[in-house]
C-alpha atoms as a PDB file:
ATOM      1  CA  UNK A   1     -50.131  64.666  12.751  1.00  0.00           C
ATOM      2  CA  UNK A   2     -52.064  63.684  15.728  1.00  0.00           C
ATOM      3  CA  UNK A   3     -52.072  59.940  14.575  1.00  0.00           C
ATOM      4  CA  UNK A   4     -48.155  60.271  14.847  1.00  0.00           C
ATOM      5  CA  UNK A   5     -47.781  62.145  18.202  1.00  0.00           C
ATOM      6  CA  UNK A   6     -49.733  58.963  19.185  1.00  0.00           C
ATOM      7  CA  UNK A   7     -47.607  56.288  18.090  1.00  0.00           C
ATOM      8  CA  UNK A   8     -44.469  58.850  19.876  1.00  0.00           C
ATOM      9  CA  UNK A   9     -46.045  58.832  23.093  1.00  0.00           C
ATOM     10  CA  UNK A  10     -46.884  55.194  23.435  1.00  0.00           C
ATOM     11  CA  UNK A  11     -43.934  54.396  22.459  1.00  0.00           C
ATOM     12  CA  UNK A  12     -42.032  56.244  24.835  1.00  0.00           C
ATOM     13  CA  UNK A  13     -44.256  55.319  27.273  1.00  0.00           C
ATOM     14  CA  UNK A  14     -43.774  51.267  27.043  1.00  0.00           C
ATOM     15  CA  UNK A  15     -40.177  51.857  27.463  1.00  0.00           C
ATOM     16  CA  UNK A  16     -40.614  54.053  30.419  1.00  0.00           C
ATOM     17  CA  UNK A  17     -42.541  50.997  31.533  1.00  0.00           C
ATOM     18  CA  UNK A  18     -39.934  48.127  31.136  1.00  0.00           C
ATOM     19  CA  UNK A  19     -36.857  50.139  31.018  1.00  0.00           C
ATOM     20  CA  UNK A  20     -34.800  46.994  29.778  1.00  0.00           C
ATOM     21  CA  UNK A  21     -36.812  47.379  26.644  1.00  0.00           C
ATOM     22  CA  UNK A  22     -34.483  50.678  25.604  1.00  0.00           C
ATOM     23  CA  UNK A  23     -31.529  47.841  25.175  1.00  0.00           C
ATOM     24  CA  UNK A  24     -34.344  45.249  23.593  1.00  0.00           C
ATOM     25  CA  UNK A  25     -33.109  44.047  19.765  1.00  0.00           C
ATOM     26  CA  UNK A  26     -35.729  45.291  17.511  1.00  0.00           C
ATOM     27  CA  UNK A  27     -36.938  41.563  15.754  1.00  0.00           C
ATOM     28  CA  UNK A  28     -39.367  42.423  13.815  1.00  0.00           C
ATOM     29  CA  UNK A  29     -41.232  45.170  12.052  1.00  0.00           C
ATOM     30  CA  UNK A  30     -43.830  44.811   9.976  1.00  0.00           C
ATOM     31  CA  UNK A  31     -44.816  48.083   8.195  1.00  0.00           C
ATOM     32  CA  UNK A  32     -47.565  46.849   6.143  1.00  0.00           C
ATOM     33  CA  UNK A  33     -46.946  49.565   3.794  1.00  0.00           C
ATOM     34  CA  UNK A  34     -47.093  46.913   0.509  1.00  0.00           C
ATOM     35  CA  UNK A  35     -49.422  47.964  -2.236  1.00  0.00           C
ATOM     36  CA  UNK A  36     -52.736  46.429  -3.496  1.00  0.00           C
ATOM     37  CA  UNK A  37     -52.341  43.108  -4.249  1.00  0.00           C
ATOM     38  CA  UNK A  38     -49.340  42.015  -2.869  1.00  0.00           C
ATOM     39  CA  UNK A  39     -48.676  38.707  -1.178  1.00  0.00           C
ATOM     40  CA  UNK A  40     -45.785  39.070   1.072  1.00  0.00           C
ATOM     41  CA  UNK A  41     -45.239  41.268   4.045  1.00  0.00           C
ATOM     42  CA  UNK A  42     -42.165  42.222   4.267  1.00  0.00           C
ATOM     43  CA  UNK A  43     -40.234  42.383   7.775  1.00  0.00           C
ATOM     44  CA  UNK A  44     -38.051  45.331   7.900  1.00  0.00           C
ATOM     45  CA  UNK A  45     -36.005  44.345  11.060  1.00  0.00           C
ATOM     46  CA  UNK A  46     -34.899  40.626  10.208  1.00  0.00           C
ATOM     47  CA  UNK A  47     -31.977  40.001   8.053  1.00  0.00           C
ATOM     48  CA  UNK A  48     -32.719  38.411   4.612  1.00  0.00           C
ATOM     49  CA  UNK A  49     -36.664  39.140   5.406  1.00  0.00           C
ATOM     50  CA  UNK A  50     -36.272  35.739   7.347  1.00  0.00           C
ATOM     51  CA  UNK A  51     -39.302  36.881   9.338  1.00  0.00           C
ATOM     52  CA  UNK A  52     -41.273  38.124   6.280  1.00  0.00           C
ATOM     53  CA  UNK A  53     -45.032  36.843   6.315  1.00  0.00           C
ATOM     54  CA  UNK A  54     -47.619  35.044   3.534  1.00  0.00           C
ATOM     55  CA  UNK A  55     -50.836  36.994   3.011  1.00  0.00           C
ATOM     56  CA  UNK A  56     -53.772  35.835   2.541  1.00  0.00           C
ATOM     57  CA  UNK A  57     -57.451  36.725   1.781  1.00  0.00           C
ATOM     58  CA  UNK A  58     -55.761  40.235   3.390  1.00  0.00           C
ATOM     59  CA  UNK A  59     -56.765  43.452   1.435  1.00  0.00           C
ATOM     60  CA  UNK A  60     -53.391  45.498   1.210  1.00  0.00           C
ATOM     61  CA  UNK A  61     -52.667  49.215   0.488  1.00  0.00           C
ATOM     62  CA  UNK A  62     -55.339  51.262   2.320  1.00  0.00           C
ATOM     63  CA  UNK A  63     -55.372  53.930   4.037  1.00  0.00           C
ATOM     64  CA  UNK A  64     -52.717  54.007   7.024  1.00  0.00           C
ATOM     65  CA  UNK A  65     -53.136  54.322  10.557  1.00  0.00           C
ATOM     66  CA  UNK A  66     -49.703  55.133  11.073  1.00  0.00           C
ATOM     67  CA  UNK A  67     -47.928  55.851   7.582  1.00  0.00           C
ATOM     68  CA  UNK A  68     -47.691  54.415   4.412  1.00  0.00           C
ATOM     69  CA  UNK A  69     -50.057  51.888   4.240  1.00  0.00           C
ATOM     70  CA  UNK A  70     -52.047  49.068   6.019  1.00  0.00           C
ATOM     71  CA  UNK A  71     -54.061  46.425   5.840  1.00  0.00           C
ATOM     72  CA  UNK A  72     -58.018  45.618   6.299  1.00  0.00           C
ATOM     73  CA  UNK A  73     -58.921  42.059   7.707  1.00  0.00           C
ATOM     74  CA  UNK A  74     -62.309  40.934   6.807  1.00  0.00           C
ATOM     75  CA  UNK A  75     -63.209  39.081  10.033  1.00  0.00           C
ATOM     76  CA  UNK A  76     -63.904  35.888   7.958  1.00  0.00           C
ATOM     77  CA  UNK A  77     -61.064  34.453   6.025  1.00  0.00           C
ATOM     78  CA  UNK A  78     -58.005  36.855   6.306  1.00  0.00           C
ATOM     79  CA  UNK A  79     -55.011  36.139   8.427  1.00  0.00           C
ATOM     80  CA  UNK A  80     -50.802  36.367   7.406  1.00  0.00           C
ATOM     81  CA  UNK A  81     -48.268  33.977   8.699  1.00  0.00           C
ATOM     82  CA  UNK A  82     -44.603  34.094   9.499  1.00  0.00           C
ATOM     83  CA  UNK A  83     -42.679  31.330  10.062  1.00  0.00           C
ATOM     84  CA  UNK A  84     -41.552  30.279  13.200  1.00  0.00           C
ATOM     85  CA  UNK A  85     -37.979  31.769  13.532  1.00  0.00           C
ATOM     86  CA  UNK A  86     -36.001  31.111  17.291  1.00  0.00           C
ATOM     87  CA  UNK A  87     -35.562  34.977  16.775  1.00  0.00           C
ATOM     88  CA  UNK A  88     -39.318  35.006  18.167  1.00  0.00           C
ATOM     89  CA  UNK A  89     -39.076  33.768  21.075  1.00  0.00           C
ATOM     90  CA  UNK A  90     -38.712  35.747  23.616  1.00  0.00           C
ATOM     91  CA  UNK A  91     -37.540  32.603  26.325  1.00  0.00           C
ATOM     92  CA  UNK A  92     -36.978  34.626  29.992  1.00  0.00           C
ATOM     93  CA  UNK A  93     -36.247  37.634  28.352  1.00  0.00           C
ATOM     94  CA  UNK A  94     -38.515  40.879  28.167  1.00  0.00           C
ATOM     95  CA  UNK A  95     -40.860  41.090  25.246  1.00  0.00           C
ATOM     96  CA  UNK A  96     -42.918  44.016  24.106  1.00  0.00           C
ATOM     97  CA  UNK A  97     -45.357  43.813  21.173  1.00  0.00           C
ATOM     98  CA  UNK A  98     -46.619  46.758  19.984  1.00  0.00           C
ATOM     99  CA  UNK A  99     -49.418  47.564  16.942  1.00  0.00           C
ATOM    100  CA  UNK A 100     -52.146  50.138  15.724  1.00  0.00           C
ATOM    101  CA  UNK A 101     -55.406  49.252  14.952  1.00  0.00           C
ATOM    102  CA  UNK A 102     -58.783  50.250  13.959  1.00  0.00           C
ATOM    103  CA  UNK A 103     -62.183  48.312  14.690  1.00  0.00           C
ATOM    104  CA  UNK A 104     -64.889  49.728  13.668  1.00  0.00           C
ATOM    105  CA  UNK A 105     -67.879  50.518  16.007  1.00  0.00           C
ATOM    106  CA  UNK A 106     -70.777  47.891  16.282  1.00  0.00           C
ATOM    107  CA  UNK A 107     -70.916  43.987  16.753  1.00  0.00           C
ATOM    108  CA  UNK A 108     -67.955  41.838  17.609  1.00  0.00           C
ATOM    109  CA  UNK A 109     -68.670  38.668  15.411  1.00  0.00           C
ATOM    110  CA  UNK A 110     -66.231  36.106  17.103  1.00  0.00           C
ATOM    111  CA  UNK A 111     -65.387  35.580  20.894  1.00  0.00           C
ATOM    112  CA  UNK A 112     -62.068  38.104  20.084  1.00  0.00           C
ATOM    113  CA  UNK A 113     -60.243  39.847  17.206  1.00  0.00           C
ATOM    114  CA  UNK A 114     -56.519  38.097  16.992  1.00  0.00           C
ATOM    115  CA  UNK A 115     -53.962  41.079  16.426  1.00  0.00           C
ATOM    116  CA  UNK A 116     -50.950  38.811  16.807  1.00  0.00           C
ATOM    117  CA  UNK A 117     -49.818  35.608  18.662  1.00  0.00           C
ATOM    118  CA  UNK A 118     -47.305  32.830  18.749  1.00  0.00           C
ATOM    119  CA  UNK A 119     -48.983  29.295  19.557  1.00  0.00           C
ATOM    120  CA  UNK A 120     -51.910  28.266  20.874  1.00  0.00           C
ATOM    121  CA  UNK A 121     -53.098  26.471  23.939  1.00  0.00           C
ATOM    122  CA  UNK A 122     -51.905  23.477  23.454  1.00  0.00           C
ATOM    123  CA  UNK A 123     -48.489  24.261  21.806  1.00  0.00           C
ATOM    124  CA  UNK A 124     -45.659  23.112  23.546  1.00  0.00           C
ATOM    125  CA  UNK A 125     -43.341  25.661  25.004  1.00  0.00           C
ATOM    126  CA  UNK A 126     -45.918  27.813  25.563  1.00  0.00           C
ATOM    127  CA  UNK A 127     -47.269  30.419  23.877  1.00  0.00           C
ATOM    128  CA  UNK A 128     -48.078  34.729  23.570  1.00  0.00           C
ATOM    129  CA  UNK A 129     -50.336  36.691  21.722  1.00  0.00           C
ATOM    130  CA  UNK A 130     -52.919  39.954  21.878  1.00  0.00           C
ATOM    131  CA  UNK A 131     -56.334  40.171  21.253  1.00  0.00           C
ATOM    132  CA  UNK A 132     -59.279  42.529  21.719  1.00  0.00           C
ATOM    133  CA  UNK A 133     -61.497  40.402  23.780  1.00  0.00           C
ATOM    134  CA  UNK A 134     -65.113  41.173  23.443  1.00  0.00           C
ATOM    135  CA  UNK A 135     -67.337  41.448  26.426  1.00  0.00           C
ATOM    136  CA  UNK A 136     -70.752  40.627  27.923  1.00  0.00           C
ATOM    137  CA  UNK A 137     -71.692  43.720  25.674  1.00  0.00           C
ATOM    138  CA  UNK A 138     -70.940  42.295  22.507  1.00  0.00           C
ATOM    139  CA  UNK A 139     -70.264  45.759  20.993  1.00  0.00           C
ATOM    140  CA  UNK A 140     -67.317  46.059  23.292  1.00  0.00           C
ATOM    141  CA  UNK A 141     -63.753  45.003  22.775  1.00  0.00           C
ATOM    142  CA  UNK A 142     -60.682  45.315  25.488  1.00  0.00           C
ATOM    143  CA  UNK A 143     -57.546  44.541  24.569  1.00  0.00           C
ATOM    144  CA  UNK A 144     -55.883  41.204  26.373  1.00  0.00           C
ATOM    145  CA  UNK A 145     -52.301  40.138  26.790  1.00  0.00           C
ATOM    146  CA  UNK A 146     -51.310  36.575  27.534  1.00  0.00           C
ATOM    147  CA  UNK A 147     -48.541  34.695  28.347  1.00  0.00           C
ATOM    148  CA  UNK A 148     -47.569  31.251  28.948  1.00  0.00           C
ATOM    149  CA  UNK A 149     -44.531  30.197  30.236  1.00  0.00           C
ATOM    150  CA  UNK A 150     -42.523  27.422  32.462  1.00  0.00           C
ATOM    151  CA  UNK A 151     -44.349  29.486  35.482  1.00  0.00           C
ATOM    152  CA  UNK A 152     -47.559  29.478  34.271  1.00  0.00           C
ATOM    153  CA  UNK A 153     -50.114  31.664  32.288  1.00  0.00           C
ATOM    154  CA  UNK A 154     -50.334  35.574  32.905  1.00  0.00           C
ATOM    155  CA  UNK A 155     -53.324  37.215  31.616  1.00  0.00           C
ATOM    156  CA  UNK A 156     -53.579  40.875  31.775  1.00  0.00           C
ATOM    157  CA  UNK A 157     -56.854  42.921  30.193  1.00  0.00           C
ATOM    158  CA  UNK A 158     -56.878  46.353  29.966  1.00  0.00           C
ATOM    159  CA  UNK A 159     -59.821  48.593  30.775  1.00  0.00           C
ATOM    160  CA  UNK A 160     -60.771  51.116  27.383  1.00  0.00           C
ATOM    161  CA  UNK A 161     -62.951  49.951  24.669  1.00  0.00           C
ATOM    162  CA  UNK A 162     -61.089  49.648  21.920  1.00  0.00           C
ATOM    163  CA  UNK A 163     -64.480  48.744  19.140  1.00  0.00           C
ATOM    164  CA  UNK A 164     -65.415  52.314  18.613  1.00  0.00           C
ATOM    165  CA  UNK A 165     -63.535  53.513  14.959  1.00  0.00           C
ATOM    166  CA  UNK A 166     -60.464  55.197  16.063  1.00  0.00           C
ATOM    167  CA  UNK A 167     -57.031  54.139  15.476  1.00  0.00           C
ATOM    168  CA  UNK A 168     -55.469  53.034  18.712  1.00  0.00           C
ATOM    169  CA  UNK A 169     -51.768  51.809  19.488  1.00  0.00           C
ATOM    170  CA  UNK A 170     -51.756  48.299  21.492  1.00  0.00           C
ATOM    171  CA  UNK A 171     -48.928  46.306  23.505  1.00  0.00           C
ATOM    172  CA  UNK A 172     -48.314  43.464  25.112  1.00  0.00           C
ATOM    173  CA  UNK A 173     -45.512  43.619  27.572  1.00  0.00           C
ATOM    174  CA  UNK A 174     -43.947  40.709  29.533  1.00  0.00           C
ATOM    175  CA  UNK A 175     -40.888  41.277  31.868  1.00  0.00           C
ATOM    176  CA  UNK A 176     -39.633  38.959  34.515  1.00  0.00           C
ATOM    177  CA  UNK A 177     -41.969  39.752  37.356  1.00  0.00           C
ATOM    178  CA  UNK A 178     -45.059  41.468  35.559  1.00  0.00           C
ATOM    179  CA  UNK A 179     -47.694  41.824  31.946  1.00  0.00           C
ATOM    180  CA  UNK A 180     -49.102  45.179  31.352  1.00  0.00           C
ATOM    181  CA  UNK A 181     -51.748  45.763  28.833  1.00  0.00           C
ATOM    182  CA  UNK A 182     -51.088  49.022  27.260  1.00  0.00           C
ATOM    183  CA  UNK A 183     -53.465  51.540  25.269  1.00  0.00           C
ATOM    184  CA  UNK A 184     -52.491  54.333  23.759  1.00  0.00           C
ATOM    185  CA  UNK A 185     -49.687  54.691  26.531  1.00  0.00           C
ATOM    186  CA  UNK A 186     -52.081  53.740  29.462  1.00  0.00           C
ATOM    187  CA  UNK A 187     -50.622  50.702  30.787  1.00  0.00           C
ATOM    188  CA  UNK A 188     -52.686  48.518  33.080  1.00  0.00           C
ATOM    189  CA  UNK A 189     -50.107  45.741  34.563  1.00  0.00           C
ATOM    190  CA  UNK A 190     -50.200  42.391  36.520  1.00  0.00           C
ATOM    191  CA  UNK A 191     -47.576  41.528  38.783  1.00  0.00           C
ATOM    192  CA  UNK A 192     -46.785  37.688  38.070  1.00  0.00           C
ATOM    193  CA  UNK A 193     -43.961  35.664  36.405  1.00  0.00           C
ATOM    194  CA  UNK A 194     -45.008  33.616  33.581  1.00  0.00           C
ATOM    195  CA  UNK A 195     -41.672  32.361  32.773  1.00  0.00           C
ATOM    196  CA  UNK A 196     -39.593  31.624  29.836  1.00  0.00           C
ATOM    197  CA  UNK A 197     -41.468  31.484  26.257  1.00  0.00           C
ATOM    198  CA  UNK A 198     -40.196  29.391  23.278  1.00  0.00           C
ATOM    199  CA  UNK A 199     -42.191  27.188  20.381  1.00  0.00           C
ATOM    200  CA  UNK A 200     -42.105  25.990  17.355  1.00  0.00           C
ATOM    201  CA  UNK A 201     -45.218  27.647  15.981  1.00  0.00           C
ATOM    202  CA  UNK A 202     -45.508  30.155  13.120  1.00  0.00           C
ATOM    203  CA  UNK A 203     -46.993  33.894  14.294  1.00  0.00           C
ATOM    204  CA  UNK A 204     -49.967  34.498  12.937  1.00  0.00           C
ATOM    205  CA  UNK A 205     -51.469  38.153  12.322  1.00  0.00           C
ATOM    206  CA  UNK A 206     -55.266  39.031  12.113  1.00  0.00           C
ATOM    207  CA  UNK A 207     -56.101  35.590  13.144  1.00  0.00           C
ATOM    208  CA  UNK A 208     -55.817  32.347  15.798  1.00  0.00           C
ATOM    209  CA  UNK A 209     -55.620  29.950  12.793  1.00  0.00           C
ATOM    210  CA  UNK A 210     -57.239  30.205   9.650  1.00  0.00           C
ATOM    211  CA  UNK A 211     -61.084  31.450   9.657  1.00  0.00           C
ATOM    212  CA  UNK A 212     -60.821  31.751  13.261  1.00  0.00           C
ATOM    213  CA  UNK A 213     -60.979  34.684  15.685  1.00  0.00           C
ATOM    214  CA  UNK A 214     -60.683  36.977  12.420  1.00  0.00           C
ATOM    215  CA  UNK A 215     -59.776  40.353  13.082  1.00  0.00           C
ATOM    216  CA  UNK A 216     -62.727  42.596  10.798  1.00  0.00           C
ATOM    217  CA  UNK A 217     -60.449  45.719  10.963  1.00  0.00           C
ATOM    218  CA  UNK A 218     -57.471  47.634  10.361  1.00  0.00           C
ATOM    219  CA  UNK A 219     -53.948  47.020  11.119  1.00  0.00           C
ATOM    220  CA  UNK A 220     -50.496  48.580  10.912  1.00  0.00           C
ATOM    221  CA  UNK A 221     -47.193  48.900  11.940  1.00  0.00           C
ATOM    222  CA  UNK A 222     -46.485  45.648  14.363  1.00  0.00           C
ATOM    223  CA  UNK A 223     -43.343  45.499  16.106  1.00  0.00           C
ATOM    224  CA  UNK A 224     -41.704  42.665  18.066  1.00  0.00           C
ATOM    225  CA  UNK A 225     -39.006  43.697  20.733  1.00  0.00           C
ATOM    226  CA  UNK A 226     -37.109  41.761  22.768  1.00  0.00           C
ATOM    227  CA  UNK A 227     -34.440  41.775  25.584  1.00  0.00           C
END
């Protein structure tokens, strides 16, 4: 019960945040509620499961943070991509992403955990994602948010440690003037405009690219909003 008063209250929160986000489209929903074994992830949002995901090295059907199920990333190999679908990019509209996950106390073993992004760097037309950045203390992870648009790249870290073996509910909002870094409805926000967002790349969950950034943790129920 508490784990689902949680998930209320952020949510309610982010769109007391960005009000614009209570007329957002819903894009994509990934549930993560697929059984042992399987090798899709289904998107419950997208017609025709055009936004449905490949899993791989991904260990599916544990325990759930939110309901159902979810899945465990082993912070070496796992990672699940969707293909890129225009229905992704946010462009100069409002985007909220939104998911729970658990990381268990004790070393960070990469640079950052990859919860979800869009691009890269160097991909053209920019790029978004989330992460749980570790620190100077290596056993600490905060969760970042980053944009990067036609105005430039917003960056937005928020202050909790999210490496300590609870379930916590992330997102990553960008409106036209602002990013805010939200934990478990605490929302720590930078005023800037990165601009409008739109690639070619596929999202990726649990991981930057394969065997990189590898999320060693839980995750569940990731949404996509937009508008």
């Amino acid at each position: 019960m508490r784990k689902k008063l949680i998930w209320v209250v952020a949510g309610a929160l982010l769109v007391a945040l960005a009000p614009s986000t209570a007329f957002a489209a819903l894009v994509a929903e990934w549930k993560m509620d697929e059984p042992e074994g399987a090798t899709t992830m289904n998107d419950s949002a997208s017609f025709g499961g055009a936004n449905n995901g490949r899993i791989n090295s991904v260990m599916t059907g544990v325990p759930p943070l939110v309901s159902g199920r979810a899945y465990q990333f082993d912070g070496a190999t796992s990672y699940v991509e969707v293909d890129d679908d225009a229905s992704l990019d946010p462009g100069s509209a409002n985007i909220t992403v939104q998911a729970t996950v658990k990381i268990e106390d004790g070393e960070i073993l990469d640079d950052s955990y990859d919860i979800i992004r869009k691009g890269i760097t160097s991909t053209p037309g920019g790029d978004w994602k989330m992460e749980v950045k570790r620190g100077a203390d290596t056993r600490v992870g905060k969760l970042l948010c980053l944009f990067k648009g036609s105005g430039g790249t917003v960056r937005k870290q928020a202050k909790p440690d999210v490496v300590d073996g609870n379930a916590h509910t992330l997102g990553c909002v960008k409106t036209a003037d602002k990013v805010q870094a939200v934990v478990d409805g605490r929302a720590f926000t930078r005023l800037d405009k990165a601009g409008s967002i739109a690639n070619a790349a596929p999202v990726t969950l649990g991981s930057k690219v394969a065997g990189d950034d590898v999320l060693q943790g839980v995750l569940d129920h990731v949404t996509i909003n937009i508008g």
